[in-house]
PDB file of N, CA and C in Angstrom:
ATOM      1  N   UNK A   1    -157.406-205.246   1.251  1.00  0.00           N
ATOM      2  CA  UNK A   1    -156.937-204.145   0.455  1.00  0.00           C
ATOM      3  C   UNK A   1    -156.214-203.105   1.292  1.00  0.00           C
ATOM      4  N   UNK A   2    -156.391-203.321   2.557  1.00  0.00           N
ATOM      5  CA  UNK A   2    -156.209-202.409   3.337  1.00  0.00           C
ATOM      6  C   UNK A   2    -154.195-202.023   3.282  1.00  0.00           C
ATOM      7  N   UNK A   3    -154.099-203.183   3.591  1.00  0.00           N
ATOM      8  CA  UNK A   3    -152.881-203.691   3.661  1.00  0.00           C
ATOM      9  C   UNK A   3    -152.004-203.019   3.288  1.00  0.00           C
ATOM     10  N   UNK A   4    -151.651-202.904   1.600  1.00  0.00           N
ATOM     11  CA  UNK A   4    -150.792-202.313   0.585  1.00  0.00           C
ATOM     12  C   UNK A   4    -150.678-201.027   1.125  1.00  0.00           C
ATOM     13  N   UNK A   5    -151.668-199.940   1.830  1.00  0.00           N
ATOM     14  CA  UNK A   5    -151.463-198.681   2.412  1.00  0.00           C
ATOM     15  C   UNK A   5    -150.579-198.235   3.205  1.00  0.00           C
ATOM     16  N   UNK A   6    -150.071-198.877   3.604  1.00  0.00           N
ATOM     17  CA  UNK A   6    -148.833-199.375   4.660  1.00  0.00           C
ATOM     18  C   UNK A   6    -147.716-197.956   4.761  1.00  0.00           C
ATOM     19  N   UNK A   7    -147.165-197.759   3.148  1.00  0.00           N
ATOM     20  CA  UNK A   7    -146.543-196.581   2.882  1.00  0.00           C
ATOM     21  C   UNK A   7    -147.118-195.704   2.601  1.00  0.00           C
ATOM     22  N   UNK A   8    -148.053-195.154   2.059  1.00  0.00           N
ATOM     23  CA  UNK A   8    -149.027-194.013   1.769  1.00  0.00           C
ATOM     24  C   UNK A   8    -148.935-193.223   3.172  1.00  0.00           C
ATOM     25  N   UNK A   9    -149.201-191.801   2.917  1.00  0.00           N
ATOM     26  CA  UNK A   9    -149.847-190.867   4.136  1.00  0.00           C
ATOM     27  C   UNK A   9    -151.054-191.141   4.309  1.00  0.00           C
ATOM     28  N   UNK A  10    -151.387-190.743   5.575  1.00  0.00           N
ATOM     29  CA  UNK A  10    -152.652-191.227   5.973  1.00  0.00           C
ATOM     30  C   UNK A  10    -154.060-190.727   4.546  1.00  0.00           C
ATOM     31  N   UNK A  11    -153.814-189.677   4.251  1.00  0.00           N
ATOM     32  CA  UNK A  11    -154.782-188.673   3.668  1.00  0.00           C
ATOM     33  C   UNK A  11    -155.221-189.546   2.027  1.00  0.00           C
ATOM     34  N   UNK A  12    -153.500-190.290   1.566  1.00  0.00           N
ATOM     35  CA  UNK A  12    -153.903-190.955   0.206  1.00  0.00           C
ATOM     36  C   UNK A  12    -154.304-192.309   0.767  1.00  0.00           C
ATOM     37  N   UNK A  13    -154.005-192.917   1.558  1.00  0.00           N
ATOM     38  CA  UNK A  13    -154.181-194.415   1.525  1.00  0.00           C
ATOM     39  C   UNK A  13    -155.689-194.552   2.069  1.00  0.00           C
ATOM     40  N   UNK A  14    -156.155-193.683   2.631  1.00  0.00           N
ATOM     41  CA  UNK A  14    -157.783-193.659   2.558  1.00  0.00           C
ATOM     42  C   UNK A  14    -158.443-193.584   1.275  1.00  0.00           C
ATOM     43  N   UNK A  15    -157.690-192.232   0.648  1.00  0.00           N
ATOM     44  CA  UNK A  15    -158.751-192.427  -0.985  1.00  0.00           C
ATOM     45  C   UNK A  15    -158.611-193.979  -1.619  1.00  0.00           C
ATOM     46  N   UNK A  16    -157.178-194.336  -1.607  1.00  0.00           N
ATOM     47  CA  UNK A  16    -156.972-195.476  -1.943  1.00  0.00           C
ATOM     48  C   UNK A  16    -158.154-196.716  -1.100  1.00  0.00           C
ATOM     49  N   UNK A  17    -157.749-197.071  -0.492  1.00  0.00           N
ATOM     50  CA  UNK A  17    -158.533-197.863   0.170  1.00  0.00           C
ATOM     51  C   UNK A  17    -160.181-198.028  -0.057  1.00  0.00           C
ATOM     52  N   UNK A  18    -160.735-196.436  -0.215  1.00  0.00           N
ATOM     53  CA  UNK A  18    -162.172-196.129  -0.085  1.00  0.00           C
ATOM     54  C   UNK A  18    -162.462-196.511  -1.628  1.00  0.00           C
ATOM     55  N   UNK A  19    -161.354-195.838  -3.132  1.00  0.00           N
ATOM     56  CA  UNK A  19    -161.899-196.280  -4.160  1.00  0.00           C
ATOM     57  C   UNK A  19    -161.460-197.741  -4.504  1.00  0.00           C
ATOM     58  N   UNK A  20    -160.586-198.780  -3.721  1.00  0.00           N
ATOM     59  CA  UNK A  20    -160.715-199.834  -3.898  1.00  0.00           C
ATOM     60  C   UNK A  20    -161.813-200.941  -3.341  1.00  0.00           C
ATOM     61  N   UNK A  21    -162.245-200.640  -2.537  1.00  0.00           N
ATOM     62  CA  UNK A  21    -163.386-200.713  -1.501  1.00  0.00           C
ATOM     63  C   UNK A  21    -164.698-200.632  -2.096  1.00  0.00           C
ATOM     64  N   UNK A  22    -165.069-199.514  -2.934  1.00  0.00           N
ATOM     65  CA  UNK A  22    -165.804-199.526  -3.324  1.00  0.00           C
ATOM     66  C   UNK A  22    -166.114-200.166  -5.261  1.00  0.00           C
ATOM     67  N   UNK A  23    -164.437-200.270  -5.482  1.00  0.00           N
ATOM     68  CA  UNK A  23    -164.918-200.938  -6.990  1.00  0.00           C
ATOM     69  C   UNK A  23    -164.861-202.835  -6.566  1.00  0.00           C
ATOM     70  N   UNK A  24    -164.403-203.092  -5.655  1.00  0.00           N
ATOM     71  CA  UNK A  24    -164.607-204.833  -5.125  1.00  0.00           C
ATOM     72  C   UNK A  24    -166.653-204.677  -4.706  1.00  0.00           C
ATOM     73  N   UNK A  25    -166.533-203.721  -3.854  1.00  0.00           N
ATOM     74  CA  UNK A  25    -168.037-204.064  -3.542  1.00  0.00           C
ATOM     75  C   UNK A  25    -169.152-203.693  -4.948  1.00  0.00           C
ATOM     76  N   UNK A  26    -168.739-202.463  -5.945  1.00  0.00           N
ATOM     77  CA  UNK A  26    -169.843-202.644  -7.300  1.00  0.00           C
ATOM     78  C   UNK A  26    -169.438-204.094  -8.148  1.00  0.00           C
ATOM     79  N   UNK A  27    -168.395-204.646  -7.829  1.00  0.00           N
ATOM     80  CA  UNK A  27    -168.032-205.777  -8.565  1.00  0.00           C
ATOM     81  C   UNK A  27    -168.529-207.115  -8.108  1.00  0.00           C
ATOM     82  N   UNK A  28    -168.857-206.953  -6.756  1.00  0.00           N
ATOM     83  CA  UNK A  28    -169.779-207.918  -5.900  1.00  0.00           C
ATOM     84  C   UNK A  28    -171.070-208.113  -6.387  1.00  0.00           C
ATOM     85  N   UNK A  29    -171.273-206.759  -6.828  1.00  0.00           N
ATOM     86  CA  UNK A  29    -172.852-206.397  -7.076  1.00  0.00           C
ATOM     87  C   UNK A  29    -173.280-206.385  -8.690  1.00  0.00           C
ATOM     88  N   UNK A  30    -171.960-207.023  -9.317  1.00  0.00           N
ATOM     89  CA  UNK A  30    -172.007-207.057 -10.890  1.00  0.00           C
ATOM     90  C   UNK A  30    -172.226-205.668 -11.749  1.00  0.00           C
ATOM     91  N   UNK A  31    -171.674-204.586 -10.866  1.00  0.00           N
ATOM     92  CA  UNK A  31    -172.137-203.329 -11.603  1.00  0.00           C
ATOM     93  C   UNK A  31    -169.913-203.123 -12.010  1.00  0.00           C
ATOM     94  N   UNK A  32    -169.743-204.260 -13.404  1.00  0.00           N
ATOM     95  CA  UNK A  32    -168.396-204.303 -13.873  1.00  0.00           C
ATOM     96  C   UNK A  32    -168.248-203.109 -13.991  1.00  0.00           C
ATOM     97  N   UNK A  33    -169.084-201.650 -14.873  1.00  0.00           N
ATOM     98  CA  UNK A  33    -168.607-201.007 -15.532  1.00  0.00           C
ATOM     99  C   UNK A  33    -168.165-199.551 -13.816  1.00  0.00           C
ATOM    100  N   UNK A  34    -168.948-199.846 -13.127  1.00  0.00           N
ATOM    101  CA  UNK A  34    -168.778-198.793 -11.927  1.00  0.00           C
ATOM    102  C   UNK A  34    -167.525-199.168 -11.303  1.00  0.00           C
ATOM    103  N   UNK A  35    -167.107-201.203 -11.178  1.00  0.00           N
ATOM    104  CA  UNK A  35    -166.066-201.301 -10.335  1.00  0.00           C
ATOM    105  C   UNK A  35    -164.665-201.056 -11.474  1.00  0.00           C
ATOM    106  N   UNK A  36    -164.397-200.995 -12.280  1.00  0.00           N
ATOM    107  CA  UNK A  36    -163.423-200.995 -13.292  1.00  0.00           C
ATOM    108  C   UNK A  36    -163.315-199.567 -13.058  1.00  0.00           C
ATOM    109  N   UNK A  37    -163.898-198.521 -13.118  1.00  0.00           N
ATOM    110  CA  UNK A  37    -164.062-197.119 -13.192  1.00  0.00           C
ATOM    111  C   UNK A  37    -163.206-196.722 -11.809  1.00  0.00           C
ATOM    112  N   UNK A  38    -163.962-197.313 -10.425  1.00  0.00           N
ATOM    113  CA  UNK A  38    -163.359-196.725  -8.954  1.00  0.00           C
ATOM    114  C   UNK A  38    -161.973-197.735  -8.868  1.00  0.00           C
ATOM    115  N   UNK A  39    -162.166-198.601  -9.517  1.00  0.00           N
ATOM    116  CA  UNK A  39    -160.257-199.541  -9.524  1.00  0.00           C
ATOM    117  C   UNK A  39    -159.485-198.541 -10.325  1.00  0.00           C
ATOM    118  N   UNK A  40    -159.686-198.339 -11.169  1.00  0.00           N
ATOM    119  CA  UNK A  40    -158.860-197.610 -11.819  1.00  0.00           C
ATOM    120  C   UNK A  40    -158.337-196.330 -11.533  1.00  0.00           C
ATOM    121  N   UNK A  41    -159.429-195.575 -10.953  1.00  0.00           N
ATOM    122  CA  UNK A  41    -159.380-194.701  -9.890  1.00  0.00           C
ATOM    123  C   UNK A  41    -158.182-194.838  -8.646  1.00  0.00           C
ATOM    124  N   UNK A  42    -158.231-196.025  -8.006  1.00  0.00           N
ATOM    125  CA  UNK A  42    -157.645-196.648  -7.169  1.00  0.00           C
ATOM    126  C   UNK A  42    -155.991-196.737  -8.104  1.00  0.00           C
ATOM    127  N   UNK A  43    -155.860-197.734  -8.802  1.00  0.00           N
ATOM    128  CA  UNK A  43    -154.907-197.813  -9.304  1.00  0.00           C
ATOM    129  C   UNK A  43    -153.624-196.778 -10.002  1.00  0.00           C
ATOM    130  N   UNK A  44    -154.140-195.562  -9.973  1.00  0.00           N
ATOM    131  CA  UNK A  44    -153.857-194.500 -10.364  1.00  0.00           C
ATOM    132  C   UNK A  44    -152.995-193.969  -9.791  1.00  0.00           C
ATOM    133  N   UNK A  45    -153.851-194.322  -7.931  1.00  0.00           N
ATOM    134  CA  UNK A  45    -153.009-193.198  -7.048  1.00  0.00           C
ATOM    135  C   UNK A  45    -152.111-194.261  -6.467  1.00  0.00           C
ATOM    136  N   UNK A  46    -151.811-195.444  -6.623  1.00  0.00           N
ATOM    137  CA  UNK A  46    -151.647-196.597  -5.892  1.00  0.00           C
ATOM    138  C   UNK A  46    -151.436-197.647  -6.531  1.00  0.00           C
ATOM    139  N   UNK A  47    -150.037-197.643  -7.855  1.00  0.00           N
ATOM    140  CA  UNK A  47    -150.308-198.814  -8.803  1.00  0.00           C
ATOM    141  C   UNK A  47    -149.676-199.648  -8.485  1.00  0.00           C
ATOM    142  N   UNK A  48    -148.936-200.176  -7.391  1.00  0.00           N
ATOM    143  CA  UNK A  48    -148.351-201.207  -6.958  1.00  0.00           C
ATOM    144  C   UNK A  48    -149.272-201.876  -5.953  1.00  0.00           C
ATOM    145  N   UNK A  49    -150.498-201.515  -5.735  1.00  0.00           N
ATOM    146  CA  UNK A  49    -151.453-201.931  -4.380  1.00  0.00           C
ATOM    147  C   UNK A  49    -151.817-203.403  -4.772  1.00  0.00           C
ATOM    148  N   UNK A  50    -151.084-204.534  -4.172  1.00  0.00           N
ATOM    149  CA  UNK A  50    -151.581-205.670  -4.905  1.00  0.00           C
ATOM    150  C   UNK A  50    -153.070-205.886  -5.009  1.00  0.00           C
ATOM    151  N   UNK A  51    -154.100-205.699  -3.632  1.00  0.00           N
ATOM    152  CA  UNK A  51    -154.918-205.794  -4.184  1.00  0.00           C
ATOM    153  C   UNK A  51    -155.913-205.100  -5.284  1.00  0.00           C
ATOM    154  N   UNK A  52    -155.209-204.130  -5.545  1.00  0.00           N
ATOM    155  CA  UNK A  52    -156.386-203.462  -6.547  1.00  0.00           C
ATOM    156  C   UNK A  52    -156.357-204.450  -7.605  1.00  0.00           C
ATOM    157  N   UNK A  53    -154.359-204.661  -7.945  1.00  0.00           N
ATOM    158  CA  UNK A  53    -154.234-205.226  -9.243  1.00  0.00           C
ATOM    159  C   UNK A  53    -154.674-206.232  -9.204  1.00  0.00           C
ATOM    160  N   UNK A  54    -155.258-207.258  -7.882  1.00  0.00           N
ATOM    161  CA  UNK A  54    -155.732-208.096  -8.166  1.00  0.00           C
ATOM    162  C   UNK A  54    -157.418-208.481  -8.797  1.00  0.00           C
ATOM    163  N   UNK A  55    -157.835-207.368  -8.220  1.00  0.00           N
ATOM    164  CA  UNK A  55    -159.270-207.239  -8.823  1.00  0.00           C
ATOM    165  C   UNK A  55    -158.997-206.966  -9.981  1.00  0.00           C
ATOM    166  N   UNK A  56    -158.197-206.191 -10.479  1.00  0.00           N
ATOM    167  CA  UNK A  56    -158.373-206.006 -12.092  1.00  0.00           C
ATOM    168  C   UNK A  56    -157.814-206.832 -12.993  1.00  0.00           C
ATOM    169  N   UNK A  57    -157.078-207.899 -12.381  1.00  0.00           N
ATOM    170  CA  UNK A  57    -156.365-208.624 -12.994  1.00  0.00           C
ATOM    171  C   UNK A  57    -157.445-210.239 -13.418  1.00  0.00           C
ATOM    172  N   UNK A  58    -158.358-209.920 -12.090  1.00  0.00           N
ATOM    173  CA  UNK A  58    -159.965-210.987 -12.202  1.00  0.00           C
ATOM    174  C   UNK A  58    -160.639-210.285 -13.187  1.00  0.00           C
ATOM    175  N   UNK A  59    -160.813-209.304 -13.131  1.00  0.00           N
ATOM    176  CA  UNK A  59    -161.418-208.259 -13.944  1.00  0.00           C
ATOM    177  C   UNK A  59    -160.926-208.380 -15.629  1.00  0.00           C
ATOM    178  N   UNK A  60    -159.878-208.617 -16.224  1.00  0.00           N
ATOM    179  CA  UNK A  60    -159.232-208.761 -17.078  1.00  0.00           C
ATOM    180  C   UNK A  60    -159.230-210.470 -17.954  1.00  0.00           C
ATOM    181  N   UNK A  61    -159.270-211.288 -17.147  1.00  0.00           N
ATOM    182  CA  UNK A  61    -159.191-212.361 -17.051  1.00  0.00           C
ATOM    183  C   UNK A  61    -160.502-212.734 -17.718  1.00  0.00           C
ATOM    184  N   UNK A  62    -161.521-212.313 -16.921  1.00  0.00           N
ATOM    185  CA  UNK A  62    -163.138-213.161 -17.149  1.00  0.00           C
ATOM    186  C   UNK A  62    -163.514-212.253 -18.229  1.00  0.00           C
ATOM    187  N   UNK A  63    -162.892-211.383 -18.611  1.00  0.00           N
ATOM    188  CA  UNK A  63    -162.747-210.213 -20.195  1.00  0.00           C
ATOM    189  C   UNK A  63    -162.523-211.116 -21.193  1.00  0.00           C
ATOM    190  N   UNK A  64    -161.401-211.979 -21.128  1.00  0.00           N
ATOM    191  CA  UNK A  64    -160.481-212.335 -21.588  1.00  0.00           C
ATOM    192  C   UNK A  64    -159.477-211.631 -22.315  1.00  0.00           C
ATOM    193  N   UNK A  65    -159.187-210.602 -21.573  1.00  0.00           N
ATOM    194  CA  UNK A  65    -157.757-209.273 -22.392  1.00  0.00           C
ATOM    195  C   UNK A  65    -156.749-210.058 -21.404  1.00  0.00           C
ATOM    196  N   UNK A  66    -156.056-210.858 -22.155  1.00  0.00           N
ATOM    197  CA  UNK A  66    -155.073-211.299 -22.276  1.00  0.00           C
ATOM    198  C   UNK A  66    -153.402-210.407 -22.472  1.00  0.00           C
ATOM    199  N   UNK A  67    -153.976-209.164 -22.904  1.00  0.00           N
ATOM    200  CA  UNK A  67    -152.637-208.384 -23.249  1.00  0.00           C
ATOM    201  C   UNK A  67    -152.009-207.513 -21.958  1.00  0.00           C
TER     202      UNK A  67
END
């Protein structure tokens, strides 16, 4: 996840990083509704970050929101 931070200033690509970081690890831990909450969080400040979109896009998938 780290990765995508690349262009960010140092100051956002940490929040970024820290709330993507932490909605992969509540999502590890099956707590969906905490990691959807800090991704989104993430995604907010950072909506091109492939990996966020990729968690949410797993996230979406095993939903089945198709839209």
């Amino acid at each position: 996840m780290l990765a995508g931070c690349a262009t960010l200033s140092p100051s956002i690509s940490g929040v970024v990083s820290w709330a993507g970081l932490r909605g992969a690890v509540s999502l590890a831990a099956g707590l969906r509704g905490v990691a959807i909450a800090e991704l989104g969080v993430a995604n907010k400040i950072d909506p091109a970050h492939p990996g966020i979109l990729l968690a949410l896009a797993r996230i979406a998938l095993e939903e089945g929101q198709f839209d």
